[in-house]
PDB file of N, CA and C in Angstrom:
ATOM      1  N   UNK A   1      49.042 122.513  83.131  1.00  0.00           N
ATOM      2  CA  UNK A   1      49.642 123.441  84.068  1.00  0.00           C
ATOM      3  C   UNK A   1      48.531 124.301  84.650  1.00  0.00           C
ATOM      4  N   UNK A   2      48.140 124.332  86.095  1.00  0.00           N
ATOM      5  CA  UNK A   2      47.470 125.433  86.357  1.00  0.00           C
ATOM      6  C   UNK A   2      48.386 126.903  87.169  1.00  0.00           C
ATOM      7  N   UNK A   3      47.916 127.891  87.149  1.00  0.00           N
ATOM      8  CA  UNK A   3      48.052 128.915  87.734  1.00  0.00           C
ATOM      9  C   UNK A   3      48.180 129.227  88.917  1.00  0.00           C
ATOM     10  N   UNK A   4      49.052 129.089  89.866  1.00  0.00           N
ATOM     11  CA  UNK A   4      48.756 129.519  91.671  1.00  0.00           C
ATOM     12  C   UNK A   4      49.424 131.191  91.619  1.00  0.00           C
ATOM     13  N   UNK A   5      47.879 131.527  91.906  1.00  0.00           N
ATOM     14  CA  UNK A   5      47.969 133.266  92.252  1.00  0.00           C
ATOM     15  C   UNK A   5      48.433 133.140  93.739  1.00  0.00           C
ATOM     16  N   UNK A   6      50.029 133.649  94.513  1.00  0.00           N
ATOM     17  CA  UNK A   6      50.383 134.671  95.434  1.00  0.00           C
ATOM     18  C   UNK A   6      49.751 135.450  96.184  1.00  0.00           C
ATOM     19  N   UNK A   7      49.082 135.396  97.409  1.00  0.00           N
ATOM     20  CA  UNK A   7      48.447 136.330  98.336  1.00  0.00           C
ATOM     21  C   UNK A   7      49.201 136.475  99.548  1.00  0.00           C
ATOM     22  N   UNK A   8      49.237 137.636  99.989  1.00  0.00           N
ATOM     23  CA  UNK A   8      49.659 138.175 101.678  1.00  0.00           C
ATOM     24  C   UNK A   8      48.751 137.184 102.499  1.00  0.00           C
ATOM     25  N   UNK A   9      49.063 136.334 103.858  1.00  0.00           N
ATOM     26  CA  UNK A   9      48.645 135.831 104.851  1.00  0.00           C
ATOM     27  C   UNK A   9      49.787 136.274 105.948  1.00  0.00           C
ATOM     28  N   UNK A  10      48.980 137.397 106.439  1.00  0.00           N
ATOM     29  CA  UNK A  10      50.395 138.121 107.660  1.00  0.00           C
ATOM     30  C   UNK A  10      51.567 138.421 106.819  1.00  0.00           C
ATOM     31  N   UNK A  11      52.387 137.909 107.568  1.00  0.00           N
ATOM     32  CA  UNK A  11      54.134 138.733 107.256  1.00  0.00           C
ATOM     33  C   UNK A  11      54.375 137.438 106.228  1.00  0.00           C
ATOM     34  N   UNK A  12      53.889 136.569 105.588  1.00  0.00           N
ATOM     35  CA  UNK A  12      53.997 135.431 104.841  1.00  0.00           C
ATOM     36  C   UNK A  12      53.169 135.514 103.394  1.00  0.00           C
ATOM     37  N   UNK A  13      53.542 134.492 102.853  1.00  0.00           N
ATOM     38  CA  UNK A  13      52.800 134.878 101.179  1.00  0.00           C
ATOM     39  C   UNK A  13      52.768 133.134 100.793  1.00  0.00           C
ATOM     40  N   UNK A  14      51.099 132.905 100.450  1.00  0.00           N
ATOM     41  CA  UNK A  14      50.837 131.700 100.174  1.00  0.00           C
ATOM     42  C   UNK A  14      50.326 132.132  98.964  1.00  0.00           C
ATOM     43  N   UNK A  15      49.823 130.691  98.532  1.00  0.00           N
ATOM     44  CA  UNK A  15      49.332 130.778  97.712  1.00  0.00           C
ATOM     45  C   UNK A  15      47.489 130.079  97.320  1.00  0.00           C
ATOM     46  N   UNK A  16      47.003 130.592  96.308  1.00  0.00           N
ATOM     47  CA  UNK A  16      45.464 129.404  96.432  1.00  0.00           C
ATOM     48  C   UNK A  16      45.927 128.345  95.797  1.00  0.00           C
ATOM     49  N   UNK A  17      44.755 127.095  96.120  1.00  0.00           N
ATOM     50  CA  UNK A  17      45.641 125.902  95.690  1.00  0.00           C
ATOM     51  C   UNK A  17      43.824 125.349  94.790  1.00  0.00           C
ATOM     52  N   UNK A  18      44.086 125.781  93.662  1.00  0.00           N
ATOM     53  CA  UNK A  18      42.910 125.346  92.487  1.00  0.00           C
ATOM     54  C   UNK A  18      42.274 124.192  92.765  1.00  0.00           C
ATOM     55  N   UNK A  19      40.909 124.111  92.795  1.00  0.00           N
ATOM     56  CA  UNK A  19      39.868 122.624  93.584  1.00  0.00           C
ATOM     57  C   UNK A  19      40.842 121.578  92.586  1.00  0.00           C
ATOM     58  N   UNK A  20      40.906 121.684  91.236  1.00  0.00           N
ATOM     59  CA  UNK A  20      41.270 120.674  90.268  1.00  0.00           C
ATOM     60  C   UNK A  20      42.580 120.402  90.976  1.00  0.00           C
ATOM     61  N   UNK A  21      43.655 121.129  91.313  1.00  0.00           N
ATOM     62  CA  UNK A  21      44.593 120.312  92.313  1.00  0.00           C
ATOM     63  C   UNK A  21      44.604 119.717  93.115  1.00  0.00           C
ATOM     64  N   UNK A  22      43.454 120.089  93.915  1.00  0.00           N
ATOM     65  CA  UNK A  22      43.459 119.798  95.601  1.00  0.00           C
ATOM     66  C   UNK A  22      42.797 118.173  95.301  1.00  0.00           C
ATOM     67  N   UNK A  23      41.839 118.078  94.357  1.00  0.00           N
ATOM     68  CA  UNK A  23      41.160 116.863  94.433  1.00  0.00           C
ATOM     69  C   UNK A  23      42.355 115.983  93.581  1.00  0.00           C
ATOM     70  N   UNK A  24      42.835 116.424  92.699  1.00  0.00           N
ATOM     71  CA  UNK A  24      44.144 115.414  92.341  1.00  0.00           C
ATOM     72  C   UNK A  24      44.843 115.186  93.218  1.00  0.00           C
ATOM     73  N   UNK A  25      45.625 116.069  94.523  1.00  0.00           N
ATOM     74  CA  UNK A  25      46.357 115.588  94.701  1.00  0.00           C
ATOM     75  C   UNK A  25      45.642 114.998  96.107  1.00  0.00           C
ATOM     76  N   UNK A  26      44.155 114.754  96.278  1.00  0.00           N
ATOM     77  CA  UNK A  26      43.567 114.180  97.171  1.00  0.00           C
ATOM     78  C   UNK A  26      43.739 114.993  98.787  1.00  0.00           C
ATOM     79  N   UNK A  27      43.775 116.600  98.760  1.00  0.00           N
ATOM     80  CA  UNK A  27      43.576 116.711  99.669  1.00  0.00           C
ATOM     81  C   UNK A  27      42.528 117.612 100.248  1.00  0.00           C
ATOM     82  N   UNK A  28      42.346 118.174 101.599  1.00  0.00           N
ATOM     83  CA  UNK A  28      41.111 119.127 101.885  1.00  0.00           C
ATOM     84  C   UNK A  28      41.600 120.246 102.889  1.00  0.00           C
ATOM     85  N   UNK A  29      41.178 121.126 102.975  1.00  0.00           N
ATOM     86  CA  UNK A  29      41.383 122.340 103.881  1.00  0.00           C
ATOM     87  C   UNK A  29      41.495 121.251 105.279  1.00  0.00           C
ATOM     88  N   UNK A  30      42.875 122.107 105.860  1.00  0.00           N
ATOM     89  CA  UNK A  30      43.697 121.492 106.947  1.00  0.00           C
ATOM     90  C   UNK A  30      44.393 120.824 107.260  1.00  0.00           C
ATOM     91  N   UNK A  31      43.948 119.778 105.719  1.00  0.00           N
ATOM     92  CA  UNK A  31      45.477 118.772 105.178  1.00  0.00           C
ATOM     93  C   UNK A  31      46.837 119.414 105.450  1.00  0.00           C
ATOM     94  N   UNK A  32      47.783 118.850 105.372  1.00  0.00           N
ATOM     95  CA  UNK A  32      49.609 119.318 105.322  1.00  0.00           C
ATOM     96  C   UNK A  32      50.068 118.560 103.912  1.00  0.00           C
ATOM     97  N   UNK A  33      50.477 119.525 102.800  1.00  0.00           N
ATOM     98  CA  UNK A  33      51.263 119.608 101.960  1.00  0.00           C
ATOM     99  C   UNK A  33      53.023 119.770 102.055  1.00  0.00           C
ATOM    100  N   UNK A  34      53.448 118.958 101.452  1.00  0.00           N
ATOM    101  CA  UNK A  34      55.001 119.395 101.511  1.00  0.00           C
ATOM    102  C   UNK A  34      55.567 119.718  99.953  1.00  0.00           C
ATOM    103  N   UNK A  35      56.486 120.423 100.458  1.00  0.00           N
ATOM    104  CA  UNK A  35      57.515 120.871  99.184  1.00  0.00           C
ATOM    105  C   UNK A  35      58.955 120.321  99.285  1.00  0.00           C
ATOM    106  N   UNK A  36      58.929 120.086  98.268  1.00  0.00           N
ATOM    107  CA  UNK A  36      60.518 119.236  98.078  1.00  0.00           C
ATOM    108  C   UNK A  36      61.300 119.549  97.057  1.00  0.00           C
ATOM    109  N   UNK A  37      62.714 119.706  96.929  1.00  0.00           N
ATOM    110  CA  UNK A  37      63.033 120.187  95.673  1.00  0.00           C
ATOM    111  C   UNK A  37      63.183 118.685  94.889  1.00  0.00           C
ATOM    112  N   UNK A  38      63.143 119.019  93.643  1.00  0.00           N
ATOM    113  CA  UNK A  38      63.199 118.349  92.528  1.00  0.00           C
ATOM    114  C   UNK A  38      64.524 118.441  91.418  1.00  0.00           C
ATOM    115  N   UNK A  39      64.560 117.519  90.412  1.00  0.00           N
ATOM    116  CA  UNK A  39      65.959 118.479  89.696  1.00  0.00           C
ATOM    117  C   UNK A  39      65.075 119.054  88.906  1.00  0.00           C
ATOM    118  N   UNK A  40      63.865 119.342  88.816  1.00  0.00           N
ATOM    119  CA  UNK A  40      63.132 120.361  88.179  1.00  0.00           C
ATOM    120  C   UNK A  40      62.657 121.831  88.382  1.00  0.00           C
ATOM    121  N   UNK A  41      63.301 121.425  89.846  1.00  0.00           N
ATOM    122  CA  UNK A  41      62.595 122.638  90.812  1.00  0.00           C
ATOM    123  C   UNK A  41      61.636 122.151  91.813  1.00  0.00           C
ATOM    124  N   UNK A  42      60.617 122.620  92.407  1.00  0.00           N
ATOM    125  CA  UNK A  42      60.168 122.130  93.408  1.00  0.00           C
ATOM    126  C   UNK A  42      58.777 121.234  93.244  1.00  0.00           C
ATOM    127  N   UNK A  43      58.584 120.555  93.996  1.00  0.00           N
ATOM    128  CA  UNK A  43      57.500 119.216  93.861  1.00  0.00           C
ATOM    129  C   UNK A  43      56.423 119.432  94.983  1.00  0.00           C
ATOM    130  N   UNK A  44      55.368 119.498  95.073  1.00  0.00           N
ATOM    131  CA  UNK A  44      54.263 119.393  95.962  1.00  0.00           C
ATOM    132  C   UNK A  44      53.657 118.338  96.131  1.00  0.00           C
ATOM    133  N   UNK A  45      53.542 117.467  97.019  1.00  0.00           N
ATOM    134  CA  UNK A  45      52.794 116.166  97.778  1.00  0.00           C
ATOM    135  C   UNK A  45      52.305 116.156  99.087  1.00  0.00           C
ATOM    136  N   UNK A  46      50.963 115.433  98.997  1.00  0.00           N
ATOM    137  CA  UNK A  46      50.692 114.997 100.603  1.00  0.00           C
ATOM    138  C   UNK A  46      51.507 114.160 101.136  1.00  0.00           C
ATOM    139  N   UNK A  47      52.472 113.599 100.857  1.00  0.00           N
ATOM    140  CA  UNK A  47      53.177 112.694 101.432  1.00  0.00           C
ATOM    141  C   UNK A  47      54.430 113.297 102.175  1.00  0.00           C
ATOM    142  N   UNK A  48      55.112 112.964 103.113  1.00  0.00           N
ATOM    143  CA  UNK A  48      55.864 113.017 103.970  1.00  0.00           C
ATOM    144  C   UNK A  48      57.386 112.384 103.839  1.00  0.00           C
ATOM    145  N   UNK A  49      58.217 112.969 103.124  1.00  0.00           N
ATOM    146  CA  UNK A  49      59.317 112.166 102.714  1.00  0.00           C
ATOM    147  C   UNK A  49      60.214 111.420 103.802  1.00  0.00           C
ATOM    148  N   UNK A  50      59.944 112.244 105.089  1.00  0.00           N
ATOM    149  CA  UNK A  50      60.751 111.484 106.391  1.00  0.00           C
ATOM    150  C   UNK A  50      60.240 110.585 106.450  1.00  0.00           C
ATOM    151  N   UNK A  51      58.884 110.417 106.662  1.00  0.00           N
ATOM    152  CA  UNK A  51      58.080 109.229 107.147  1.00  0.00           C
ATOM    153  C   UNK A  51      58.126 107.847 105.742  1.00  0.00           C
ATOM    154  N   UNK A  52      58.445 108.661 104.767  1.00  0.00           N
ATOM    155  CA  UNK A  52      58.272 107.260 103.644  1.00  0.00           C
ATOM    156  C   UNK A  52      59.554 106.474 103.995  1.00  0.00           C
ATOM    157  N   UNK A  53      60.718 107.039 104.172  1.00  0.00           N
ATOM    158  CA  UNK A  53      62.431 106.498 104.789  1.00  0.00           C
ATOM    159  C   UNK A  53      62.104 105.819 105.961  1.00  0.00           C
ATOM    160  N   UNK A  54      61.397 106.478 106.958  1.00  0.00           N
ATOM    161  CA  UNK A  54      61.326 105.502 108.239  1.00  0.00           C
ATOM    162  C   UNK A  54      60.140 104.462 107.985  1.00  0.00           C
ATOM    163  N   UNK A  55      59.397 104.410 106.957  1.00  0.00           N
ATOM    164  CA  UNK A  55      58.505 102.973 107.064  1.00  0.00           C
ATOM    165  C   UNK A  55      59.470 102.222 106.175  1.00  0.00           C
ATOM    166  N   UNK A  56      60.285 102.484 105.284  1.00  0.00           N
ATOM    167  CA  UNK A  56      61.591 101.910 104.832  1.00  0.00           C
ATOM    168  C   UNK A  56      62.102 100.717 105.462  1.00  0.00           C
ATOM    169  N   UNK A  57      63.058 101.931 106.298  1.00  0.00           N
ATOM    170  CA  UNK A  57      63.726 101.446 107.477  1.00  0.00           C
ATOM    171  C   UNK A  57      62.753 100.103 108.008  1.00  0.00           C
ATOM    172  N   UNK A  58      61.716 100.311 108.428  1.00  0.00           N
ATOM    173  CA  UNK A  58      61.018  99.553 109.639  1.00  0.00           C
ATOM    174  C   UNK A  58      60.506  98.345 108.660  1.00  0.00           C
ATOM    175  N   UNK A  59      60.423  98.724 107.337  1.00  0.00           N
ATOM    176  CA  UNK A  59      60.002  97.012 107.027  1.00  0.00           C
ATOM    177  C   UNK A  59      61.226  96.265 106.556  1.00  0.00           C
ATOM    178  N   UNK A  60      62.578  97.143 106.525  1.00  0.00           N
ATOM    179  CA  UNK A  60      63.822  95.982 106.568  1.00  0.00           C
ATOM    180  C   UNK A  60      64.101  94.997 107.743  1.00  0.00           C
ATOM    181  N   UNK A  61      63.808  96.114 108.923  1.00  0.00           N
ATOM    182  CA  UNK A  61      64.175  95.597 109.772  1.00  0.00           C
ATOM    183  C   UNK A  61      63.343  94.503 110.046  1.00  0.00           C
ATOM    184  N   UNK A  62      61.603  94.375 109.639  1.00  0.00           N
ATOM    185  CA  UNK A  62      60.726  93.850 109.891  1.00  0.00           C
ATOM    186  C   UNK A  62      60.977  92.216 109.390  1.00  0.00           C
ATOM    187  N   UNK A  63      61.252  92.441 108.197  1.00  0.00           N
ATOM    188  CA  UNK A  63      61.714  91.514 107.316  1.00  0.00           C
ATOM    189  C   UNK A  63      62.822  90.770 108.189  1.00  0.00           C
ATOM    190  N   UNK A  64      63.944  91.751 108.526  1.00  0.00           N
ATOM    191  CA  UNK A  64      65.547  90.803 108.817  1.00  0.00           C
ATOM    192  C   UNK A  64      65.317  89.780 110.178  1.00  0.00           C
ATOM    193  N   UNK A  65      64.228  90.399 110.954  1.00  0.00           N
ATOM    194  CA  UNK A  65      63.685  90.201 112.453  1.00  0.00           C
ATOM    195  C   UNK A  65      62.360  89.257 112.485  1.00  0.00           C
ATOM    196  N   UNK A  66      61.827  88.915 111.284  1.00  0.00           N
ATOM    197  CA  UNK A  66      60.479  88.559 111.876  1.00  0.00           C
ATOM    198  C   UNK A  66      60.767  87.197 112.925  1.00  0.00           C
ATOM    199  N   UNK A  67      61.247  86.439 112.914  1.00  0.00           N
ATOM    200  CA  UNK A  67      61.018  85.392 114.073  1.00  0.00           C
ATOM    201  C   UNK A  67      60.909  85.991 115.687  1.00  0.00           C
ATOM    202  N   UNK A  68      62.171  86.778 115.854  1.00  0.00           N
ATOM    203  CA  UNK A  68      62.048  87.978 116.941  1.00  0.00           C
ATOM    204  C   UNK A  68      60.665  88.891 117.220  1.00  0.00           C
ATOM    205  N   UNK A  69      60.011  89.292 116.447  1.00  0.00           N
ATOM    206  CA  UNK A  69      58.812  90.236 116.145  1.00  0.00           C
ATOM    207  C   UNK A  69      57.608  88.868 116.228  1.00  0.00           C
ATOM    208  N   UNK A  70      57.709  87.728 116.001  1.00  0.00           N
ATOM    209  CA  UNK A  70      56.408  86.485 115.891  1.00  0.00           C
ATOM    210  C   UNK A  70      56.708  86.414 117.268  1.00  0.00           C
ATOM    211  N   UNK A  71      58.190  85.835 117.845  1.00  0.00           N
ATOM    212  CA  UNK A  71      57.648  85.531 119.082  1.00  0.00           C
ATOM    213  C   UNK A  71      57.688  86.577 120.626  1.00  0.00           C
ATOM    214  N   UNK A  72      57.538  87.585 119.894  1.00  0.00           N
ATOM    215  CA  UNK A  72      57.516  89.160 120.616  1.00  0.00           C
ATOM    216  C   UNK A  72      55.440  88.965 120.911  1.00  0.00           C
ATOM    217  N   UNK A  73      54.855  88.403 119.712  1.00  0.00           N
ATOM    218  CA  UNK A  73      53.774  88.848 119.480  1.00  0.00           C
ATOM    219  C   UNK A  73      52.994  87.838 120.279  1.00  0.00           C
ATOM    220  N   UNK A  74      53.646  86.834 121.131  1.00  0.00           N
ATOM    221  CA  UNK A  74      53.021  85.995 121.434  1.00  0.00           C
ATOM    222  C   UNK A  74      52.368  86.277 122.799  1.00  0.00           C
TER     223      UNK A  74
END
């Protein structure tokens, strides 16, 4: 477990995000982090939960379609 100390940024309150996190969770100043709830409470990832559903979506369809999509590509 590490520690995230709470600081004022304007009318908002972030927090620091410990190097030992940032390099676990592989990211760098300017990256975008998201928060998601959990049934634990809340979860932090670089990943994008809309975007993981719509590449979902797009390789069912990819899959149900490929003859359509081969001779699209021609």
């Amino acid at each position: 477990m590490l520690p995230l100390k709470l600081v004022q940024i304007g009318n908002s309150v972030g927090f620091v995000l410990p190097k030992e996190a940032a390099l676990k969770l592989k990211v760098e100043k300017g990256d975008v982090v998201y928060l998601t709830d959990s049934p634990d409470g809340y979860r932090i990832s670089p990943y994008d939960p809309e975007f993981e559903k719509q590449m979902k979506a797009a390789e069912r369809i990819m899959k149900k379609r490929r003859r359509v999509l081969r001779a699209l590509a021609k």
